[in-house]
N, C-alpha and C. Protein backbone atom coordinates (compact mmCIF):
# COMPACT_ATOMS: atom_id res chain seq x y z
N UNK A 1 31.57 -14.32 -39.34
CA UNK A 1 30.38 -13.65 -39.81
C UNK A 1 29.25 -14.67 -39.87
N UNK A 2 28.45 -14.33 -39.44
CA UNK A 2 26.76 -15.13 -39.66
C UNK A 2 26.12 -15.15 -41.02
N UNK A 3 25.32 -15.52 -41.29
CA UNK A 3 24.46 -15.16 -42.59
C UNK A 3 23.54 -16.36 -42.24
N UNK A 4 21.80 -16.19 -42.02
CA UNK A 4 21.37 -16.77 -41.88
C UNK A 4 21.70 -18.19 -40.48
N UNK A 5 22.41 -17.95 -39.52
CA UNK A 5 22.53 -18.63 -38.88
C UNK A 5 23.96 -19.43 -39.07
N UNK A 6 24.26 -19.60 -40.23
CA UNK A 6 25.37 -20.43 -40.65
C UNK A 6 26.56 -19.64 -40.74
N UNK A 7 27.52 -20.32 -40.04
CA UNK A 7 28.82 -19.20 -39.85
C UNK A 7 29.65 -19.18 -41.42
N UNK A 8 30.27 -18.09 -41.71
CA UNK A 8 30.90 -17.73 -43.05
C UNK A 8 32.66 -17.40 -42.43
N UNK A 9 33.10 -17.84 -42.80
CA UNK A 9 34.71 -17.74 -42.71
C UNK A 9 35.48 -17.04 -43.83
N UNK A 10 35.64 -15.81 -43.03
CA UNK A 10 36.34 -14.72 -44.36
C UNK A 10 37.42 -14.01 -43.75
N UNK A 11 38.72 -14.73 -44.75
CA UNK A 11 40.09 -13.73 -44.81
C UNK A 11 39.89 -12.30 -44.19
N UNK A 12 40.58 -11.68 -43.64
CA UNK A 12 40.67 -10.10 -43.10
C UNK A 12 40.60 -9.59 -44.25
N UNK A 13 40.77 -9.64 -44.96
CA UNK A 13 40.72 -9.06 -46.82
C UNK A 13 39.14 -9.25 -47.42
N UNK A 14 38.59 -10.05 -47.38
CA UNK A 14 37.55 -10.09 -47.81
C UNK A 14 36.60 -9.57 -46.70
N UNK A 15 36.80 -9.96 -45.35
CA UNK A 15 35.87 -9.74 -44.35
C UNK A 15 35.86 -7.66 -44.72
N UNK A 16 37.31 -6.64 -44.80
CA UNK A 16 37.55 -5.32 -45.04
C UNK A 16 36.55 -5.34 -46.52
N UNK A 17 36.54 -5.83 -47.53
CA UNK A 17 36.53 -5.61 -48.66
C UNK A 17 34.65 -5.61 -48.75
N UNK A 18 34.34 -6.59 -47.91
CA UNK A 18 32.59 -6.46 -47.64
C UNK A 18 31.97 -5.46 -46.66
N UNK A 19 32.53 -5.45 -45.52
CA UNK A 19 32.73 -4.06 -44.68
C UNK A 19 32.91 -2.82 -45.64
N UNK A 20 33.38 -2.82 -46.67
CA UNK A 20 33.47 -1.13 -47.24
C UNK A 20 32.87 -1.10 -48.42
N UNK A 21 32.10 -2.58 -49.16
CA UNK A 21 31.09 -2.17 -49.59
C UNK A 21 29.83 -2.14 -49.21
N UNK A 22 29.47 -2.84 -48.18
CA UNK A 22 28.36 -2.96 -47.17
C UNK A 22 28.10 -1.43 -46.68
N UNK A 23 28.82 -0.73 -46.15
CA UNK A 23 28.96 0.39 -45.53
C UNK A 23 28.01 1.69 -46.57
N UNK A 24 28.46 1.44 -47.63
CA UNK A 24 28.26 2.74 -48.29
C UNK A 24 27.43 1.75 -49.57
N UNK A 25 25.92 0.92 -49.37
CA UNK A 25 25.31 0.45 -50.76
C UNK A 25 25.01 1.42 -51.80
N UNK A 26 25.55 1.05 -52.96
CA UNK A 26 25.20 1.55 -54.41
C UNK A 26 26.20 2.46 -54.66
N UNK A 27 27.32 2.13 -54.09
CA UNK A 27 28.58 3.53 -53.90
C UNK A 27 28.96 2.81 -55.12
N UNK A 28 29.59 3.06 -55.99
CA UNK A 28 30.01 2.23 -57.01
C UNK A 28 32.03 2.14 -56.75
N UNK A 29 32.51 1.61 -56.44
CA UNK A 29 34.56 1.56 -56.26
C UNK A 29 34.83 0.51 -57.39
N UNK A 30 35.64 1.95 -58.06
CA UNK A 30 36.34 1.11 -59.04
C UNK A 30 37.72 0.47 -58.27
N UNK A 31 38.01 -0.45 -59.53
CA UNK A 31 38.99 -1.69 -59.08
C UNK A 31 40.22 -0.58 -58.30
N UNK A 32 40.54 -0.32 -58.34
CA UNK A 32 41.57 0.29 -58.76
C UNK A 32 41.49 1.60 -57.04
N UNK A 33 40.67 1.96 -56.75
CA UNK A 33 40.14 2.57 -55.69
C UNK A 33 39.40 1.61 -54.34
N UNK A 34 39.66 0.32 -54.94
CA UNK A 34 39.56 -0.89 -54.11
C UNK A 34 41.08 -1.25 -53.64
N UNK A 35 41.49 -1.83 -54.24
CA UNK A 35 43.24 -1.87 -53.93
C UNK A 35 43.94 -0.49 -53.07
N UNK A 36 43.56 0.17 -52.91
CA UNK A 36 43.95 1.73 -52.09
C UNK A 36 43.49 1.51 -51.23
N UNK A 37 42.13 1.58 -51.08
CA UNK A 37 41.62 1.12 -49.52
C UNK A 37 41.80 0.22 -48.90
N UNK A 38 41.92 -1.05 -49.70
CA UNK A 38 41.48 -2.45 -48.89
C UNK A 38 43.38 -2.84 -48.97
N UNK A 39 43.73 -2.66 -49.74
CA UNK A 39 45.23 -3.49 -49.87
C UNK A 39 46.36 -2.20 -49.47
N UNK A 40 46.07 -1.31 -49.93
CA UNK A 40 46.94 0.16 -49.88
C UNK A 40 47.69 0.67 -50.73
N UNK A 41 48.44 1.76 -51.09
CA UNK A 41 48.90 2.25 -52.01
C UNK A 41 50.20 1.35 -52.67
N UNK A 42 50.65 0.17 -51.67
CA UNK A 42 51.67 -0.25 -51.97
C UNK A 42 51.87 -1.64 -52.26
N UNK A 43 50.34 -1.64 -52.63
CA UNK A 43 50.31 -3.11 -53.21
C UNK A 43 50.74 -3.35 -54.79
N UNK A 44 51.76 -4.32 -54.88
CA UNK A 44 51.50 -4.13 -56.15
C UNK A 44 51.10 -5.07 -57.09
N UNK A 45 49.92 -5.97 -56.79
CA UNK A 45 49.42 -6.83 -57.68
C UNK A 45 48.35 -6.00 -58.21
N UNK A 46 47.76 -6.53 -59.39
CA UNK A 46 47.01 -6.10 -60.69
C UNK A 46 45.94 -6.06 -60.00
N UNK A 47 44.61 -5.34 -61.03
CA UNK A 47 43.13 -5.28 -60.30
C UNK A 47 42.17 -6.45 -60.06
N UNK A 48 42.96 -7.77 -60.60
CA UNK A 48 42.68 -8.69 -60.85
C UNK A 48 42.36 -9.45 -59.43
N UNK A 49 43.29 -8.80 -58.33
CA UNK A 49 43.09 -9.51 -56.73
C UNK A 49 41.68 -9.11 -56.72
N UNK A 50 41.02 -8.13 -57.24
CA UNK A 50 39.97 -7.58 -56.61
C UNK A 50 39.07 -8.38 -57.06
N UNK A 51 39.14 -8.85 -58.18
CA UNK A 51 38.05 -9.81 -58.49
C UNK A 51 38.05 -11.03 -58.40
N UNK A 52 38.90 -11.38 -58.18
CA UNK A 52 39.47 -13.11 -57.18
C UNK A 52 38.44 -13.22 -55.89
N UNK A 53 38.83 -11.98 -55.11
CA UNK A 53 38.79 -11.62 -53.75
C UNK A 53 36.56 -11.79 -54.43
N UNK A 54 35.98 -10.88 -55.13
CA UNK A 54 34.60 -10.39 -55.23
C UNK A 54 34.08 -12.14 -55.48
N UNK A 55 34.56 -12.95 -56.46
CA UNK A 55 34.18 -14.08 -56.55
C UNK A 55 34.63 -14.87 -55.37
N UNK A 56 35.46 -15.14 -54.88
CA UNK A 56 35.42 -15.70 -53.25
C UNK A 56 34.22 -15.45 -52.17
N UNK A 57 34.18 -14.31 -52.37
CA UNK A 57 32.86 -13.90 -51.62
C UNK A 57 31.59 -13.72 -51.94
N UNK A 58 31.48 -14.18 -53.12
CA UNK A 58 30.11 -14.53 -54.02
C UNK A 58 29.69 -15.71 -52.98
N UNK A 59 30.67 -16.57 -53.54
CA UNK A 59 30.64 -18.22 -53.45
C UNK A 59 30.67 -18.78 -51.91
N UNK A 60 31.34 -17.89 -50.87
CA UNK A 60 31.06 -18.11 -49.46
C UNK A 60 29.87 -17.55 -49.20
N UNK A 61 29.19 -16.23 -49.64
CA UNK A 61 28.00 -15.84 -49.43
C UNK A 61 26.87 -16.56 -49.77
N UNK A 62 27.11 -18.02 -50.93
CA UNK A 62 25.79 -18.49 -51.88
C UNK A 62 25.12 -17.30 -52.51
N UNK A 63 23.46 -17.85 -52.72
CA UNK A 63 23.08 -17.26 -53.73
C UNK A 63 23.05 -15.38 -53.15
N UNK A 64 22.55 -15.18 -51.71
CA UNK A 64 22.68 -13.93 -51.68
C UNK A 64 23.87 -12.91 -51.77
N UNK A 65 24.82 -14.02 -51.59
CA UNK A 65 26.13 -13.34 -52.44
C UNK A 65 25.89 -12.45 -53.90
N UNK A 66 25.20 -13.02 -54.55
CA UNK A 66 25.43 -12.96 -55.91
C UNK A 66 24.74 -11.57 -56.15
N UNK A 67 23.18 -11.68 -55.70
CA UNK A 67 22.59 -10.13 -55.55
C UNK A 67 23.22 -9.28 -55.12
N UNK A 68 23.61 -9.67 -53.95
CA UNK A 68 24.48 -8.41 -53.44
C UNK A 68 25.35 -7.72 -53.71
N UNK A 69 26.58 -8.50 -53.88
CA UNK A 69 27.75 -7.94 -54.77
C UNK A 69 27.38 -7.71 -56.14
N UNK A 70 27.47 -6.94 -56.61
CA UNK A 70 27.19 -6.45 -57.55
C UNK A 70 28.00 -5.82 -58.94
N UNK A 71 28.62 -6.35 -59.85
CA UNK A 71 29.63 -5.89 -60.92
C UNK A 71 28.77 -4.78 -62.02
N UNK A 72 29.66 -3.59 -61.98
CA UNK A 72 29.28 -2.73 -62.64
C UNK A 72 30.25 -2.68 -63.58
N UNK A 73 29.50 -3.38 -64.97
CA UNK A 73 30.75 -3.26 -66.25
C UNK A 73 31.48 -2.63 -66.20
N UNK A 74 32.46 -2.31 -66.96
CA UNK A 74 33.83 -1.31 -67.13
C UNK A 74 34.03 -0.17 -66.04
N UNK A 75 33.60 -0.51 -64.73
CA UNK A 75 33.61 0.31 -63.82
C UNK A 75 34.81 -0.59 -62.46
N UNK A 76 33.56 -1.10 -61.67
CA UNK A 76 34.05 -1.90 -60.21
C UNK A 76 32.92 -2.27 -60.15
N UNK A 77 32.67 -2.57 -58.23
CA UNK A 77 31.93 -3.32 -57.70
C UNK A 77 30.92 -2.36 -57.02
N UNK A 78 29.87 -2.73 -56.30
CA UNK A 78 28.70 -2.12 -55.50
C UNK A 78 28.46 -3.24 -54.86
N UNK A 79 27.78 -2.69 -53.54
CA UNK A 79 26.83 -3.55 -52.79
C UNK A 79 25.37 -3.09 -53.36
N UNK A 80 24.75 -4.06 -53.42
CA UNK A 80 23.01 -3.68 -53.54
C UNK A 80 22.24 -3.14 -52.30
N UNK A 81 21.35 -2.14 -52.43
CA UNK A 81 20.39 -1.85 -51.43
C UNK A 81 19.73 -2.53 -51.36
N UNK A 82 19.28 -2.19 -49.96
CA UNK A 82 18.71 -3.14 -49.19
C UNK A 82 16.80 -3.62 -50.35
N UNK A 83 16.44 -2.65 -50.72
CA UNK A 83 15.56 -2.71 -51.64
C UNK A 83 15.30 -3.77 -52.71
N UNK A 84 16.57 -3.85 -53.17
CA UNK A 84 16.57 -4.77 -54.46
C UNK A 84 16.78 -6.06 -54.15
């Protein structure tokens, strides 16, 4: 993946996991409806991969990571529109 010219190196897991919030911005997926899609029904680690996985990709993204991904308290994650 590119970003600004500079190449970003992301797991098939994270590369799926930005792909399906990228896809649909301001969709809000809880943890839990993240692991179904991205890992599948038969995963069975805690919701906790999901936020391992969201901070990995903060931190490879830098700062526009941080806008983008987006944590919605006691919910899940969002991507930000393009707007904000």
């Amino acid at each position: 993946m590119l970003l600004n010219d500079d190449t970003i190196d992301l797991t098939p897991k994270e590369f799926d996991l930005l792909a399906l919030l990228l896809s649909n911005p301001e969709r809000v997926y809880t943890r839990d409806e993240l692991l179904d899609l991205i890992w599948g029904f038969d995963f069975a680690a805690g919701t906790r991969t999901v936020d391992i996985h969201i901070q990995r990709l903060r931190k490879k993204l830098g700062k526009p990571g941080s806008r983008l991904l987006q944590t919605v308290f006691g919910v899940g994650y969002k991507a930000s529109g393009a707007g904000e």
